[in-house]
N, C-alpha and C. Protein backbone atom coordinates (compact mmCIF):
# COMPACT_ATOMS: atom_id res chain seq x y z
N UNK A 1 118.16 150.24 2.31
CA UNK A 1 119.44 149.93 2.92
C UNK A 1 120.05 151.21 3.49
N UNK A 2 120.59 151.31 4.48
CA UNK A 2 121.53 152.30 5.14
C UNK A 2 123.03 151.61 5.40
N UNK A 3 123.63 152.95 5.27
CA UNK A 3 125.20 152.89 5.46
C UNK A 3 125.36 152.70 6.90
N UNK A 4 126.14 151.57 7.15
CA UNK A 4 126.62 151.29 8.79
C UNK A 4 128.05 150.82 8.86
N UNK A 5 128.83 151.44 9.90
CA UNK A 5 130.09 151.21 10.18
C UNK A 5 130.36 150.02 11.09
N UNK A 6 130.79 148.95 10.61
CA UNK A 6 130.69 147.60 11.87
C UNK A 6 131.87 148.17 11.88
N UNK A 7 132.76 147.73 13.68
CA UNK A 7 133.67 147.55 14.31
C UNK A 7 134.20 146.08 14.71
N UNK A 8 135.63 145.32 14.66
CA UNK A 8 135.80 144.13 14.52
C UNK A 8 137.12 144.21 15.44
N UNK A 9 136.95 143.81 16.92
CA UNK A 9 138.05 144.49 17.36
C UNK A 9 138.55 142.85 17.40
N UNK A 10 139.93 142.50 17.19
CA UNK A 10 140.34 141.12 17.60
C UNK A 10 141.66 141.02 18.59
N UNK A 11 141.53 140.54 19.70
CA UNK A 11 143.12 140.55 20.20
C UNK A 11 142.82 138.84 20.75
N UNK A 12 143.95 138.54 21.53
CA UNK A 12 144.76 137.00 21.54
C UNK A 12 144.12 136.47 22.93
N UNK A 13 143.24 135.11 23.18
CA UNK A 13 143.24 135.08 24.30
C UNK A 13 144.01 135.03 25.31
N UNK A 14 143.11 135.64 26.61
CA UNK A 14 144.25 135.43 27.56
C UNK A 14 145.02 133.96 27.60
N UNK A 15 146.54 134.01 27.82
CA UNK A 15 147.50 132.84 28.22
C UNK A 15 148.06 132.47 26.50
N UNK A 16 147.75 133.00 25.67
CA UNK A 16 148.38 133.58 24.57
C UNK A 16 149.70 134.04 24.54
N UNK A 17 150.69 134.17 24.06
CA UNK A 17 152.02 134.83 23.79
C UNK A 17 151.51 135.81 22.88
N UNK A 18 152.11 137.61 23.74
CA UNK A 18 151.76 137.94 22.90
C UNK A 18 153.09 138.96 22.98
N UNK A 19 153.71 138.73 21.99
CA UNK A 19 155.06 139.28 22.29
C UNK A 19 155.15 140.67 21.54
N UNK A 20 154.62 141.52 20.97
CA UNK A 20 153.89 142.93 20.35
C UNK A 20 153.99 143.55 22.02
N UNK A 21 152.94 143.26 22.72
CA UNK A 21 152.43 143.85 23.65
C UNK A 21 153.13 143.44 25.02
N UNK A 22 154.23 142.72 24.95
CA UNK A 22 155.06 142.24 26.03
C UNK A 22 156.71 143.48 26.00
N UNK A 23 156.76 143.66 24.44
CA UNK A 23 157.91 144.71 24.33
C UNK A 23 157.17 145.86 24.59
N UNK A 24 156.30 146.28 24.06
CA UNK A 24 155.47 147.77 23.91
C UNK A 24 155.58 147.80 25.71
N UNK A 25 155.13 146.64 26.46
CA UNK A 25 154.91 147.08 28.62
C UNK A 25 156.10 147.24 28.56
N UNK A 26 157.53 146.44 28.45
CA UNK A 26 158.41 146.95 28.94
C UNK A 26 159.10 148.15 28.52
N UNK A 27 158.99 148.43 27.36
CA UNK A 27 159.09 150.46 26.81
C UNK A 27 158.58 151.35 27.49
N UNK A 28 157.22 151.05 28.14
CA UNK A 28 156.36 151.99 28.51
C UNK A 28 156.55 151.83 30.22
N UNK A 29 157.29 150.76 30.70
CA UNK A 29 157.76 150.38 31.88
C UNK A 29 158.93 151.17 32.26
N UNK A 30 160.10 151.27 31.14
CA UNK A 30 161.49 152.08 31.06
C UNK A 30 161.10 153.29 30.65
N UNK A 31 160.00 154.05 30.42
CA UNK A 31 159.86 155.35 30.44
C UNK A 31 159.11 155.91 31.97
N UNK A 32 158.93 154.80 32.22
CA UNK A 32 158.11 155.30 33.96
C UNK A 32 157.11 155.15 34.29
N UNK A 33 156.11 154.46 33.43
CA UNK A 33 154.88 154.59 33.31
C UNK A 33 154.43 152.91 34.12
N UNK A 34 153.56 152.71 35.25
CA UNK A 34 153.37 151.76 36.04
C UNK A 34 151.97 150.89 35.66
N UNK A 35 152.07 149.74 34.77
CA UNK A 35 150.74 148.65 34.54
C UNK A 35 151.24 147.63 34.94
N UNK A 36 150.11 147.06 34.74
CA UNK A 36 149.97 145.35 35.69
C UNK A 36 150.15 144.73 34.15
N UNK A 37 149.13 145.13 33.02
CA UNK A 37 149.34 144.19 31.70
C UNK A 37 148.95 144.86 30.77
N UNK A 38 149.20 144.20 29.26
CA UNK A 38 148.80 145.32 28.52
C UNK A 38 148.54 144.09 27.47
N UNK A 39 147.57 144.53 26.83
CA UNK A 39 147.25 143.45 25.74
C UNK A 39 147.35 144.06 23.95
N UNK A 40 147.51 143.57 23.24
CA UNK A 40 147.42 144.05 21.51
C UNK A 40 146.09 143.67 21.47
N UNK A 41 145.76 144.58 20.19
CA UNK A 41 144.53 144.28 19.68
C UNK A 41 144.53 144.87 18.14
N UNK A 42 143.88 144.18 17.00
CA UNK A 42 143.86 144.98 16.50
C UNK A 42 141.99 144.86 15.32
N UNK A 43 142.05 146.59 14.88
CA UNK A 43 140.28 146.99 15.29
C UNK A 43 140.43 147.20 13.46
N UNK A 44 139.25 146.45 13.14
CA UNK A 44 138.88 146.50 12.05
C UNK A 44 137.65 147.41 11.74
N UNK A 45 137.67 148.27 10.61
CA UNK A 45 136.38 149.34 10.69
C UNK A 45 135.59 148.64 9.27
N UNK A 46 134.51 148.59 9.26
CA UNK A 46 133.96 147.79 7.63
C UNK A 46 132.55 148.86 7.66
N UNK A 47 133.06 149.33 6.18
CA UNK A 47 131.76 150.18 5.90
C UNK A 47 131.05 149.43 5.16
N UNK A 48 129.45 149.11 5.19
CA UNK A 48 128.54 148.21 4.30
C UNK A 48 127.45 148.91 4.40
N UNK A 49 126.56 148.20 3.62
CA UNK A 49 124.96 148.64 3.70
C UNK A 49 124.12 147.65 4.06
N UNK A 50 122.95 148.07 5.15
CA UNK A 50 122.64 146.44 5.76
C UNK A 50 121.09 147.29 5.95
N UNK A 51 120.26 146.30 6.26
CA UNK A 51 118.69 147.12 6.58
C UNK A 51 118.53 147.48 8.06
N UNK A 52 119.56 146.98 8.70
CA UNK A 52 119.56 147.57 10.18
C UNK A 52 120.88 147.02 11.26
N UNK A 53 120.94 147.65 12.10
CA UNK A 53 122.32 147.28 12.64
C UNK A 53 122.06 146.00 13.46
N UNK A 54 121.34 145.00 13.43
CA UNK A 54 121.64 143.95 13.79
C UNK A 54 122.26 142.90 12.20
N UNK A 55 122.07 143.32 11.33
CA UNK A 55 121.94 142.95 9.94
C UNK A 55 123.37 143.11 9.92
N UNK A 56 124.12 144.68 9.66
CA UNK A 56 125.66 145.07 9.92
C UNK A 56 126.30 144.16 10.83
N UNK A 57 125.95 144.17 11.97
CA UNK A 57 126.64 143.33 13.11
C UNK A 57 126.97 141.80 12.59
N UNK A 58 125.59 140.87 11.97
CA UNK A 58 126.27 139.84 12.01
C UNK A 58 126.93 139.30 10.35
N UNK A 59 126.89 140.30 9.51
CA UNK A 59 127.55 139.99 8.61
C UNK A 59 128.81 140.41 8.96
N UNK A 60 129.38 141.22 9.80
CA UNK A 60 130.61 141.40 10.33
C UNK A 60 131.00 140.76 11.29
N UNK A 61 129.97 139.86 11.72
CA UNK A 61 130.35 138.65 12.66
C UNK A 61 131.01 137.55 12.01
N UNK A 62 130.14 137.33 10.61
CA UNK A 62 130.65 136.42 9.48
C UNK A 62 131.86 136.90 9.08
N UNK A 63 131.94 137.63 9.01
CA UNK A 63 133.46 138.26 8.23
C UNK A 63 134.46 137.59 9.68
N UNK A 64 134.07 138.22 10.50
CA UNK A 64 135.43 137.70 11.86
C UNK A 64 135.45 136.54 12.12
N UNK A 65 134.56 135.70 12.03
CA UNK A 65 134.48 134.27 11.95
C UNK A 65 135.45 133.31 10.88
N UNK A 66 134.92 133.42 9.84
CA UNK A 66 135.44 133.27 8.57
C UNK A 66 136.80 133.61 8.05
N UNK A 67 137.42 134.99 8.44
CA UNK A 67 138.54 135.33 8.09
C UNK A 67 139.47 136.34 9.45
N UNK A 68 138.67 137.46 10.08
CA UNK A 68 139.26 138.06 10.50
C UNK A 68 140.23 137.91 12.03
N UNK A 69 139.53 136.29 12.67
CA UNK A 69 139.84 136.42 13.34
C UNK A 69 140.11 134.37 13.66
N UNK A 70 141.26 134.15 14.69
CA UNK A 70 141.28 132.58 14.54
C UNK A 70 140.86 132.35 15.89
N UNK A 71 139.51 131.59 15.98
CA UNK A 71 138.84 131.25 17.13
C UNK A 71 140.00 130.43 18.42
N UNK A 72 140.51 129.99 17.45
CA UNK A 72 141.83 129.23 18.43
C UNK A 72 142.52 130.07 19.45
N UNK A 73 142.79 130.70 18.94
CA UNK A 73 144.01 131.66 19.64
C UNK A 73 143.37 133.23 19.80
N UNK A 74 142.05 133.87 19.07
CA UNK A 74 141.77 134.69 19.24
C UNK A 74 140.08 135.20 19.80
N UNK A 75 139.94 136.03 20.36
CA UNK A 75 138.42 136.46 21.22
C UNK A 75 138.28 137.64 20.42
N UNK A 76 136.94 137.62 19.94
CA UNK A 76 136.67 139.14 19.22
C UNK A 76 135.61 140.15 19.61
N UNK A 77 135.29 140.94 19.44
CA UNK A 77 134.15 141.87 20.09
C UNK A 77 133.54 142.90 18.29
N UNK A 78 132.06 142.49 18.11
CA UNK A 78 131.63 143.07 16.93
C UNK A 78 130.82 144.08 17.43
N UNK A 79 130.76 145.22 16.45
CA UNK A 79 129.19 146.31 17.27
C UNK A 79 129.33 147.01 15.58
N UNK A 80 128.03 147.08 15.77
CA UNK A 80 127.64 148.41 14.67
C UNK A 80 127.07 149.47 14.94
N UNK A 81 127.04 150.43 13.72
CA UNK A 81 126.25 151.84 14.39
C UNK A 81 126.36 152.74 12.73
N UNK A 82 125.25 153.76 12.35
CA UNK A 82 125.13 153.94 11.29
C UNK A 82 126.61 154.56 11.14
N UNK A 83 126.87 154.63 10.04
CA UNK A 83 128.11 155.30 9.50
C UNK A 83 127.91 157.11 9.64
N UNK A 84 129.09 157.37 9.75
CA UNK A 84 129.40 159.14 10.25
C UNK A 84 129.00 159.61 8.82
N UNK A 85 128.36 160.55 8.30
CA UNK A 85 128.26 161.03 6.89
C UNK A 85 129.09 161.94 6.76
N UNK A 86 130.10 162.04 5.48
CA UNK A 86 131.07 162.26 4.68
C UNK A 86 130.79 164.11 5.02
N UNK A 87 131.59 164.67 5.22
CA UNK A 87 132.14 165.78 4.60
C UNK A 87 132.10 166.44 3.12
């Protein structure tokens, strides 16, 4: 087994209310700063041990499925890659 870092990014589909990221454009609108849209997201990091990063990936697929993320209202993006070693 090797140590791998899955990534679990989840934000709201488009035509969603997403009112986080509707105040954050207009803050960043009244400081001067010029976008078309801005979306929330938020990125889950899961450290596990898997025999290879397709192995990591879809048990962190299971995890976003299952809990991290609500297919209804939300689109997710999974990736793995071995974990950074510790300091």
């Amino acid at each position: 087994m090797t140590a791998y870092t899955a990534t679990v990014t989840v934000r709201l589909k488009h035509g969603v209310l997403d009112p986080e990221a509707e105040t954050t454009k207009q803050a960043l609108e009244r400081l001067g700063f010029e976008l078309s849209e801005l979306r929330s997201a938020d990125r889950f990091e899961i450290d596990l041990e898997a025999d290879d990063a397709a192995e990591a990936e879809e048990r962190a697929e299971s995890m976003a499925e299952r809990l991290l993320a609500n297919p209804t209202i939300h689109d997710y993006e999974v990736s793995a890659a071995p974990a950074a070693e510790s300091a």
